[in-house]
Protein backbone atom coordinates (compact mmCIF):
# COMPACT_ATOMS: atom_id res chain seq x y z
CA UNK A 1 40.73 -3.82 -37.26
CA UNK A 2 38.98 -2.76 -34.35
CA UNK A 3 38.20 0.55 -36.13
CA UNK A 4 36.43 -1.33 -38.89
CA UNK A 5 34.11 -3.47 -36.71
CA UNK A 6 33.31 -0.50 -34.94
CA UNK A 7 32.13 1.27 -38.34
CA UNK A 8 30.20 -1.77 -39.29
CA UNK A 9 28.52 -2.24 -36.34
CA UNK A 10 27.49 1.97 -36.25
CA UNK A 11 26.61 1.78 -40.22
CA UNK A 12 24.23 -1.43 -38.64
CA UNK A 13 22.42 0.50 -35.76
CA UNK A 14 22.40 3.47 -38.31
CA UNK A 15 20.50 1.41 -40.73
CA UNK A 16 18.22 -0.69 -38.36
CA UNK A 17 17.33 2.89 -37.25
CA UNK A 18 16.67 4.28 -40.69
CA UNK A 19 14.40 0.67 -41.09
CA UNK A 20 12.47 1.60 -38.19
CA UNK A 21 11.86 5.23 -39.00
CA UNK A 22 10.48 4.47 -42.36
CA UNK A 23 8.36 2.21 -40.72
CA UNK A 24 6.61 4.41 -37.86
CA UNK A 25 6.40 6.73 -41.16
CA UNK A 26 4.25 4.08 -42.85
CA UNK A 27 2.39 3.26 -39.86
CA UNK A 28 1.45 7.09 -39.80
CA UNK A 29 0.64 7.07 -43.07
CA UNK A 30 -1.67 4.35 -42.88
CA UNK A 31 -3.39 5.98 -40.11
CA UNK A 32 -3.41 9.24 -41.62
CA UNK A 33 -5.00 7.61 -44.73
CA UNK A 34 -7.47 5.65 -42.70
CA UNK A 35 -8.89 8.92 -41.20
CA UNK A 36 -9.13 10.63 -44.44
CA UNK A 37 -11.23 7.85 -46.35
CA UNK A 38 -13.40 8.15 -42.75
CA UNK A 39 -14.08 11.90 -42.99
CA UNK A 40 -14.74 11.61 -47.07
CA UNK A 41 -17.91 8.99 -46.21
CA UNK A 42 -18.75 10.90 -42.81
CA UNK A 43 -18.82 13.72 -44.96
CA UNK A 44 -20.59 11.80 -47.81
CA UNK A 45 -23.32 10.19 -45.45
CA UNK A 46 -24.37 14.24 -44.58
CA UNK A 47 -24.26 14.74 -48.02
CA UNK A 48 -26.69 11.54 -48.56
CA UNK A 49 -28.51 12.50 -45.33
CA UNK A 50 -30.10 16.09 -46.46
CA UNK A 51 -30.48 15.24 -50.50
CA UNK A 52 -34.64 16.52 -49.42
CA UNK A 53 -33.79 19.98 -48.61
CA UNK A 54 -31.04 20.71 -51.90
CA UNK A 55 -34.06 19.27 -53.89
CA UNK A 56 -36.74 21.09 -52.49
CA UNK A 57 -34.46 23.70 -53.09
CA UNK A 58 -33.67 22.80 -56.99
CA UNK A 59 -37.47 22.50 -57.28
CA UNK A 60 -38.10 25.94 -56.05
CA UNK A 61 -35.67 27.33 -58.23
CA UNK A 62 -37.55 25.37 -61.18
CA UNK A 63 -41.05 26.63 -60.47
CA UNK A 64 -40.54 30.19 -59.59
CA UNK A 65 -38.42 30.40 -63.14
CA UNK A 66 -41.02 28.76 -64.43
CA UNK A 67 -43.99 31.09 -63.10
CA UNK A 68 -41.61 34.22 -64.28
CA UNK A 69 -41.46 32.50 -67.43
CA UNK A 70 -45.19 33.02 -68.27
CA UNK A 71 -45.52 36.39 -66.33
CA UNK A 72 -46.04 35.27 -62.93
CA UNK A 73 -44.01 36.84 -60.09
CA UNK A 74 -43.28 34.62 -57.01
CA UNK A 75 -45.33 34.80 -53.75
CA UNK A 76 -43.09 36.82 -51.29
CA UNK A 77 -42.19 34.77 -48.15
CA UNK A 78 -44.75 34.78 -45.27
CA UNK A 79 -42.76 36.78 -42.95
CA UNK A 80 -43.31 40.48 -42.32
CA UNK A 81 -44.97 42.40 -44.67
CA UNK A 82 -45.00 45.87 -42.88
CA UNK A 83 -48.44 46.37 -42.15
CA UNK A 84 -50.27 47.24 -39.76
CA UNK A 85 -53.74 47.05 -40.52
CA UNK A 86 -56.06 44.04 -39.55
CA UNK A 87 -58.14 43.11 -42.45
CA UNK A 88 -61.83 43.12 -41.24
CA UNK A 89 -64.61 41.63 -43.16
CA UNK A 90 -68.27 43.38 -43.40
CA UNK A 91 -71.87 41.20 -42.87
C-alpha cells in the first residue's frame, strides 16, 4: 500500500509541476506578445512620423517623369559640378 500512496503522491507533485510550467510558459508568452504589439506601433509611429519626406520623395519621382515625359531632362543636384571657373559679368 505504501508503494501506491507513494506513486500518487509523485504523479501529484509531477503534475502540480507540469501546471506550473505551463503557466510561467503563458506568462512568457504574454509578455513576449506584449512586446511585439509594442515594437509593431513604435515601429508604426516612425512610419507615421516621416510620411513628409517618402512624399516629397513620391512627388519628385512624379515630376521629373513628368518633365522627361515632354522632353525635359531634370536639373542635376546642386552639388559639385566640376568647374572651376567663376562666372564674371561685363558693364
Amino acid at each position: 500500500m505504501s508503494d501506491k500512496s507513494d506513486l500518487k503522491a509523485e504523479l501529484e507533485r509531477k503534475k502540480q509541476r507540469l501546471a506550473q510550467i505551463r503557466q510561467e510558459k503563458k506568462i512568457k508568452e504574454e509578455e513576449r506578445k506584449k512586446k511585439e504589439v509594442w515594437k509593431k506601433s513604435e515601429s508604426q509611429q516612425k512610419r507615421e512620423a516621416t510620411p513628409e519626406d517618402s512624399d516629397l520623395d513620391r512627388k519628385r519621382r512624379e515630376t521629373e517623369a513628368l518633365l522627361q515625359s515632354i522632353g525635359i531632362s531634370p536639373e542635376p543636384s546642386l552639388g559639385y559640378q566640376g568647374t572651376n571657373t567663376i562666372p564674371t559679368f561685363k558693364m
